[in-house]
N, C-alpha and C. Protein backbone atom coordinates (compact mmCIF):
# COMPACT_ATOMS: atom_id res chain seq x y z
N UNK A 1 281.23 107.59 -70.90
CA UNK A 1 280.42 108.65 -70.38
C UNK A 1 279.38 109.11 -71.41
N UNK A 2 279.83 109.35 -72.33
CA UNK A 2 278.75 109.10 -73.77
C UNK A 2 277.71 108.63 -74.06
N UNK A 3 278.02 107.09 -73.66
CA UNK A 3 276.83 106.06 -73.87
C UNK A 3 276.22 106.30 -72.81
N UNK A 4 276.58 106.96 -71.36
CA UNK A 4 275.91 107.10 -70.50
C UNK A 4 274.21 108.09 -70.68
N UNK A 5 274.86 109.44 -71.03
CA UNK A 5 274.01 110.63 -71.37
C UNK A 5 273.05 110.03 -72.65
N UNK A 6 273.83 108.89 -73.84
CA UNK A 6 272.63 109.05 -74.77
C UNK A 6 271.41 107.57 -74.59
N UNK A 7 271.81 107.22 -73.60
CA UNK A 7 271.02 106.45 -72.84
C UNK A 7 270.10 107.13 -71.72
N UNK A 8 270.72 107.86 -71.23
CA UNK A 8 269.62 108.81 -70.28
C UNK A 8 269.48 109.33 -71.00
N UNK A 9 268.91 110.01 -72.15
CA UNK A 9 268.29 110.70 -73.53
C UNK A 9 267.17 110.05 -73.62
N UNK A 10 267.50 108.93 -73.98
CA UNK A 10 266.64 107.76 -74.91
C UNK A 10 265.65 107.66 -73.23
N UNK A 11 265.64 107.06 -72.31
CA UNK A 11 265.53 106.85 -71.35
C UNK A 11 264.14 108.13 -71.20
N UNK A 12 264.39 109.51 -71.33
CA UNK A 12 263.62 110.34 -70.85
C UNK A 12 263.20 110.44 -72.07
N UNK A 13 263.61 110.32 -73.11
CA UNK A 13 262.18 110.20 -74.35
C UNK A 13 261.33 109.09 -74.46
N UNK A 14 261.69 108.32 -73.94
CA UNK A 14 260.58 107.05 -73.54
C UNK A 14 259.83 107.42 -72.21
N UNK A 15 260.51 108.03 -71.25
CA UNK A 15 259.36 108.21 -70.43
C UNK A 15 258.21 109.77 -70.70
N UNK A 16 259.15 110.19 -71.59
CA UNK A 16 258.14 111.59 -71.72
C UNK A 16 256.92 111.31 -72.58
N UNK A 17 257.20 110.15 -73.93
CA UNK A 17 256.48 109.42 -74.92
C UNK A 17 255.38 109.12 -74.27
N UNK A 18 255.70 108.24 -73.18
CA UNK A 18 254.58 107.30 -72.22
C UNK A 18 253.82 108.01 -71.05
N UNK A 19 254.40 109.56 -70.84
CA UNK A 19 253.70 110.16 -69.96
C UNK A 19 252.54 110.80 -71.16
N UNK A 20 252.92 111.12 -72.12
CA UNK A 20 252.21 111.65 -72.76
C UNK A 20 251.13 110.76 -73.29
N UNK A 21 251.25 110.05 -73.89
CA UNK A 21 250.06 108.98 -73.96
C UNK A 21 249.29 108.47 -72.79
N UNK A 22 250.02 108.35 -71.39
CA UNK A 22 249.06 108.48 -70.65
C UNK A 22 248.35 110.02 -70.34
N UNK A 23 248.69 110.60 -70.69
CA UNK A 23 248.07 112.03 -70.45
C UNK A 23 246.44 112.17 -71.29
N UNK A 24 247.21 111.76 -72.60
CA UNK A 24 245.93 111.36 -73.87
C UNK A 24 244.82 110.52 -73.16
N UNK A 25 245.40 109.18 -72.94
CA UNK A 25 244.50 108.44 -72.35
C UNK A 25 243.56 109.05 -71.43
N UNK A 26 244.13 109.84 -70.42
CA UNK A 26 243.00 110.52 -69.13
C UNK A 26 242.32 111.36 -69.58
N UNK A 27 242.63 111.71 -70.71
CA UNK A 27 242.26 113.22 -71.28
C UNK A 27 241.02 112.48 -72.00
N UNK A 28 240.84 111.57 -72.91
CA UNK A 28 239.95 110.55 -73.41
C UNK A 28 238.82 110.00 -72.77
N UNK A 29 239.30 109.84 -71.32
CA UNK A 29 238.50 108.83 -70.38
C UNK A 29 237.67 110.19 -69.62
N UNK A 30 238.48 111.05 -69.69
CA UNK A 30 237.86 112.55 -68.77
C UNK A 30 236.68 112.95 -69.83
N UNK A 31 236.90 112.91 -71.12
CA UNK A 31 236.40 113.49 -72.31
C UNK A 31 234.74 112.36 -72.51
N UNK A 32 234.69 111.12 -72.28
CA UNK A 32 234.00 110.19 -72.69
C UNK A 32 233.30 110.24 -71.28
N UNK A 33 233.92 110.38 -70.21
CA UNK A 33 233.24 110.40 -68.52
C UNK A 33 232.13 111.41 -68.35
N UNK A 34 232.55 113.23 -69.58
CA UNK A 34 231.65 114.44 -69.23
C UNK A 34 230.37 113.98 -70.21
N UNK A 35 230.84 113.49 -71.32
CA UNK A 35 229.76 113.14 -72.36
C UNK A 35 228.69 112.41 -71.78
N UNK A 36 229.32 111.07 -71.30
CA UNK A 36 228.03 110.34 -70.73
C UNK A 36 227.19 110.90 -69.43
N UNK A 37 227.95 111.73 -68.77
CA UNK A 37 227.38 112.53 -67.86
C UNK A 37 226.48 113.58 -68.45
N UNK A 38 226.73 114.01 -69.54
CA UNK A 38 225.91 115.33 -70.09
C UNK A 38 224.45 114.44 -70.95
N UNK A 39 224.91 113.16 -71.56
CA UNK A 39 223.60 112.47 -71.86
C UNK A 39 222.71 112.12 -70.99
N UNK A 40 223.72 111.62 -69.26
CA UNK A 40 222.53 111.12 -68.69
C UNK A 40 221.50 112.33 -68.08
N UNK A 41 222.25 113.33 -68.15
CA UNK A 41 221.38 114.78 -67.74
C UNK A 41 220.57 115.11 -68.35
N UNK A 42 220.78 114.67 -69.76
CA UNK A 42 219.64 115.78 -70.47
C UNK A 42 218.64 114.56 -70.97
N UNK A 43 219.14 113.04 -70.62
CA UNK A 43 217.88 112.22 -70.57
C UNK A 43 216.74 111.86 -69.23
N UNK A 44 217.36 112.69 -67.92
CA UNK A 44 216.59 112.87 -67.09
C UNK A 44 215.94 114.07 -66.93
N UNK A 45 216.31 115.44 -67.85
CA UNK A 45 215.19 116.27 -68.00
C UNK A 45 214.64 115.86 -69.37
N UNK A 46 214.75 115.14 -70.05
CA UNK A 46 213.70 115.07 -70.83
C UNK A 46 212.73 114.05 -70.39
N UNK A 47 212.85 113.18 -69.72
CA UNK A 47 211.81 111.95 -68.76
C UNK A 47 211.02 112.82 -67.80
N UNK A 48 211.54 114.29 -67.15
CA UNK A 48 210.73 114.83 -66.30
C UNK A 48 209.40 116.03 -67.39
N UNK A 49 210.91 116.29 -68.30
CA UNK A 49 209.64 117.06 -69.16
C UNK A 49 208.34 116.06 -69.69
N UNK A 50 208.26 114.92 -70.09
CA UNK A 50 207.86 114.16 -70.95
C UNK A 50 206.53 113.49 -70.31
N UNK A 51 207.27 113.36 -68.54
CA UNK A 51 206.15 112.91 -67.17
C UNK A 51 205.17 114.12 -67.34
N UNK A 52 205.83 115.47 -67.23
CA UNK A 52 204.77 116.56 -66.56
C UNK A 52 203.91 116.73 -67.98
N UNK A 53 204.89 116.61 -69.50
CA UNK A 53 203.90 116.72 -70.30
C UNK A 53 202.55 116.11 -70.81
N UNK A 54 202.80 114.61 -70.66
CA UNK A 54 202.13 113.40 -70.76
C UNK A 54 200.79 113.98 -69.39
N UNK A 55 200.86 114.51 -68.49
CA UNK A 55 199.90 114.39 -67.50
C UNK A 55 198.88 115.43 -67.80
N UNK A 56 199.23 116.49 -68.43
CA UNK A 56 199.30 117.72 -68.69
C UNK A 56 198.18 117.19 -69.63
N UNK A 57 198.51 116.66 -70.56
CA UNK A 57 197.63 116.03 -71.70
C UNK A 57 196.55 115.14 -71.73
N UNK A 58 196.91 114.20 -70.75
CA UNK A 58 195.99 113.19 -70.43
C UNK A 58 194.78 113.97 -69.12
N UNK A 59 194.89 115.07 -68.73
CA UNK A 59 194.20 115.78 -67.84
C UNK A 59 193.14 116.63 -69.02
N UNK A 60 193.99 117.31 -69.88
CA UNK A 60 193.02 118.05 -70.79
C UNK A 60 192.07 117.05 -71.18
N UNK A 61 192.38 116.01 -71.70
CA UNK A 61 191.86 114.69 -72.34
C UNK A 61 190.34 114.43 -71.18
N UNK A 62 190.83 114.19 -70.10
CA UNK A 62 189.91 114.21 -69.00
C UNK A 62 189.35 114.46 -68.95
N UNK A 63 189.41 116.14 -68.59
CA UNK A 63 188.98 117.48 -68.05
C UNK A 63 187.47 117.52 -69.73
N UNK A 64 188.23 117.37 -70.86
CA UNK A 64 187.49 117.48 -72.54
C UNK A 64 186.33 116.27 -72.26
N UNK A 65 186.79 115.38 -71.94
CA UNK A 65 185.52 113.86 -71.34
C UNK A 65 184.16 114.47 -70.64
N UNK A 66 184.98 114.97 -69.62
CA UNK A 66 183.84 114.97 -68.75
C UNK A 66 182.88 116.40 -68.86
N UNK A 67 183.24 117.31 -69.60
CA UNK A 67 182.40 118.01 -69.53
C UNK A 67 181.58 117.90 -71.37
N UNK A 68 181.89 116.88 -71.77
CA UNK A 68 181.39 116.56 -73.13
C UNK A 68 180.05 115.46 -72.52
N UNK A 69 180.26 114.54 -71.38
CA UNK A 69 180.00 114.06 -70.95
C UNK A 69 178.56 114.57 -70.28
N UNK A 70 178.82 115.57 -69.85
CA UNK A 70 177.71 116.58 -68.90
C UNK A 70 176.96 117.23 -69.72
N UNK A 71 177.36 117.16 -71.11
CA UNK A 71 176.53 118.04 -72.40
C UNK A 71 175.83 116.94 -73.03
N UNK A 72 175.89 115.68 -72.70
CA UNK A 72 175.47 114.79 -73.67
C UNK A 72 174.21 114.38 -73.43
N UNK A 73 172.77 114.68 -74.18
CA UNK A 73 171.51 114.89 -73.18
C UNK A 73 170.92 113.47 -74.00
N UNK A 74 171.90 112.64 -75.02
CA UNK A 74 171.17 111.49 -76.03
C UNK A 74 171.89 110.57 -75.80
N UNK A 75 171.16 109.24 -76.58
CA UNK A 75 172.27 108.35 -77.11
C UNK A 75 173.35 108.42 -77.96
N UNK A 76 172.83 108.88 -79.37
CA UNK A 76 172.95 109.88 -80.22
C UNK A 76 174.69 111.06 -79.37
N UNK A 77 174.51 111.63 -78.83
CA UNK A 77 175.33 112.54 -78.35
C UNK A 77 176.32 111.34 -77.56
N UNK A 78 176.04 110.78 -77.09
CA UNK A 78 176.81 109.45 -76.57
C UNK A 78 177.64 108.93 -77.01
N UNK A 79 177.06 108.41 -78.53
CA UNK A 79 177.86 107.98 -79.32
C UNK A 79 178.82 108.83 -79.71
N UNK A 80 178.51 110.05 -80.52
CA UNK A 80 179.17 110.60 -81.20
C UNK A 80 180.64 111.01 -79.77
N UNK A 81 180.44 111.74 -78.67
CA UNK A 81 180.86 111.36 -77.47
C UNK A 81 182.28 110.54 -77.64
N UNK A 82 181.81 109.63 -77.54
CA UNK A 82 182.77 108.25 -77.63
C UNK A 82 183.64 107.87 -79.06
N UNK A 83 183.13 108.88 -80.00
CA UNK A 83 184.18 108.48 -80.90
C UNK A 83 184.92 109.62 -81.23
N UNK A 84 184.50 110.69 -81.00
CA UNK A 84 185.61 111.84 -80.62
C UNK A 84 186.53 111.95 -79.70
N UNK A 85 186.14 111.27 -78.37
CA UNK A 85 187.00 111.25 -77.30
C UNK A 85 188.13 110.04 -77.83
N UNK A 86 187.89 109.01 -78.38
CA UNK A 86 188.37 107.76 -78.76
C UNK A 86 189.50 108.20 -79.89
N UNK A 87 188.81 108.89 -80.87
CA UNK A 87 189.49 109.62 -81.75
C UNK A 87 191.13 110.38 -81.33
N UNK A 88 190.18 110.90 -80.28
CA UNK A 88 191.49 112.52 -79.88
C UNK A 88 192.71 111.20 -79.24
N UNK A 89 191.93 110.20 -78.16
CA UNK A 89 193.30 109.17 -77.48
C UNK A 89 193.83 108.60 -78.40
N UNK A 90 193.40 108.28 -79.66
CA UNK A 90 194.29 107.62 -80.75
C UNK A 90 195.22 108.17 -81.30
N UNK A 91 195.25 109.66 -81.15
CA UNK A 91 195.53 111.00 -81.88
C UNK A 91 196.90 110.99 -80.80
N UNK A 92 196.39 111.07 -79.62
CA UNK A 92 197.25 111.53 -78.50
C UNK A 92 198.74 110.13 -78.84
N UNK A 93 198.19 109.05 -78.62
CA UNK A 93 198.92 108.30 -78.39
C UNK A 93 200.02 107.91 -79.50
N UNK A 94 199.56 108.04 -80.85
CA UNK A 94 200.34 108.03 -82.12
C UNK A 94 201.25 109.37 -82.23
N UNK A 95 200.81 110.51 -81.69
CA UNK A 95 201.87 111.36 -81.16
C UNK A 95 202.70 111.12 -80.36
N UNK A 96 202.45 110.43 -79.38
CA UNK A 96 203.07 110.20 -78.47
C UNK A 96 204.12 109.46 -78.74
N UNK A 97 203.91 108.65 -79.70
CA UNK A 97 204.46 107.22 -79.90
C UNK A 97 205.66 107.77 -80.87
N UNK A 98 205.26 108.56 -81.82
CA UNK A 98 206.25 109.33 -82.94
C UNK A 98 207.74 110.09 -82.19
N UNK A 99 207.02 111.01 -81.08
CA UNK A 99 207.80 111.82 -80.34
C UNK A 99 209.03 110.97 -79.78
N UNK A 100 208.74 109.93 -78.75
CA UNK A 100 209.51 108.95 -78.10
C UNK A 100 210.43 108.25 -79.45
N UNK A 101 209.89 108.18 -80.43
CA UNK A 101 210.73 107.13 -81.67
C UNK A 101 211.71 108.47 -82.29
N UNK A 102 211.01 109.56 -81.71
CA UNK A 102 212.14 110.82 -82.58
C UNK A 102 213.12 111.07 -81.62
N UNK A 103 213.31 110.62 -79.94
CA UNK A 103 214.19 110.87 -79.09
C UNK A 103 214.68 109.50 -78.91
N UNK A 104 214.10 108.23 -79.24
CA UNK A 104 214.70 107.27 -79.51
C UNK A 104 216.26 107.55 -80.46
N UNK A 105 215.99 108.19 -82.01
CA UNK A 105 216.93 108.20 -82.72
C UNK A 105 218.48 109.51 -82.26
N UNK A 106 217.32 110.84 -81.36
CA UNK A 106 218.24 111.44 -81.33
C UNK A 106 219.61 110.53 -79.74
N UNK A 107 219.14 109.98 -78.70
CA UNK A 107 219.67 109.14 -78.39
C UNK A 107 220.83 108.05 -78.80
N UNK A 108 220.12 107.50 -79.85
CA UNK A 108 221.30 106.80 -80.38
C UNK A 108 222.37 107.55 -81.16
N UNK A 109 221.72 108.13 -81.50
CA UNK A 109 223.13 109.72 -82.26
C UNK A 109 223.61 110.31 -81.09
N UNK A 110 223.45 110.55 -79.98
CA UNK A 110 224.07 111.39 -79.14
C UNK A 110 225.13 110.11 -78.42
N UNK A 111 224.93 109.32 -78.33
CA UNK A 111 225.68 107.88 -77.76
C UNK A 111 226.62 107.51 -79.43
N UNK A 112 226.16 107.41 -80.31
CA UNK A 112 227.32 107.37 -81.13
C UNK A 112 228.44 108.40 -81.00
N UNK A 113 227.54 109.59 -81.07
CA UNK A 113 228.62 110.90 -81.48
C UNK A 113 229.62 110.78 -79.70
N UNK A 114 229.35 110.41 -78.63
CA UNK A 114 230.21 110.12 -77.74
C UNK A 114 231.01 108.90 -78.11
N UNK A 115 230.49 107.98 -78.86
CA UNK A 115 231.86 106.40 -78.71
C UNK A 115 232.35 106.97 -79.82
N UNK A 116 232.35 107.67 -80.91
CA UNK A 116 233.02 108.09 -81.95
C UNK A 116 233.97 109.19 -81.97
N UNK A 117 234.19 110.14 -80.86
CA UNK A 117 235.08 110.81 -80.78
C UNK A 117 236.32 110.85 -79.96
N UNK A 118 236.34 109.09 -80.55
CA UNK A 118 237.63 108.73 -79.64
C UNK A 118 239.08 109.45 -80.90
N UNK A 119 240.01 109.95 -79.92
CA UNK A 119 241.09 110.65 -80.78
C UNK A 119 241.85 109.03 -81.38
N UNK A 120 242.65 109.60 -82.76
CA UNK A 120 243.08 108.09 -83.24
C UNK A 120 245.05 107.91 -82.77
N UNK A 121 244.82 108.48 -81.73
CA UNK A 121 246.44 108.04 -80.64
C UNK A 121 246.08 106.53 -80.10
C-alpha cells in the first residue's frame, strides 16, 4: 500500500512538473504572439505616418516649384530656379533616406528584443 501512495506522489509530481512547463510554454508563445503583434502595429502606423508625411513634403516641394517658377522672368532666374529646386530634392531625399535607415535599425532592435526574451526554462 506504500509503494502504492509513493508512486501516486511521484506520478502527480511529474504531472504537475509537465503542466507547469506547459503553462511556461503558452505563457512564452502568448508573450512572443503580443510582441509581434505590437511590432506589426506600430510598423503600420509608422508606414501611414511616413505616406502622409512624404506627400506633405513632396507637395510643399511642388507648391515651392511652381510659384518660383511664376517669378522667374530670365534665363538667368531659370537656372538659378533649377538648382535650388534640385538642391532642396537632394536635400529631401538624403533625409529621407537617413530617416528610413534610422527605423531600419530601430526595427531590427525591436525584433531582436522580441526573439531574445525567451525565458531560459
Amino acid at each position: 500500500m506504500a509503494e502504492f501512495s509513493e508512486q501516486s506522489f511521484a506520478i502527480g509530481e511529474q504531472v504537475e512538473t509537465a503542466s507547469n512547463r506547459l503553462a511556461a510554454a503558452n505563457k512564452n508563445a502568448l508573450d512572443f504572439f503580443m510582441g509581434a503583434q505590437k511590432v506589426m502595429i506600430e510598423e503600420v502606423v509608422f508606414t501611414g505616418n511616413e505616406v502622409l508625411d512624404r506627400a506633405r513634403t513632396e507637395t510643399h516641394l511642388f507648391t515651392e516649384f511652381v510659384s518660383k517658377m511664376a517669378g522667374a522672368h530670365s534665363v538667368k532666374d531659370m537656372k538659378t530656379l533649377f538648382e535650388e529646386c534640385g538642391q532642396h530634392q537632394i536635400d529631401f531625399v538624403r533625409r529621407d533616406a537617413e530617416r528610413l535607415f534610422k527605423h531600419g535599425e530601430h526595427v531590427i532592435e525591436a525584433t531582436s528584443n522580441l526573439l531574445g526574451k525567451r525565458s531560459p526554462n
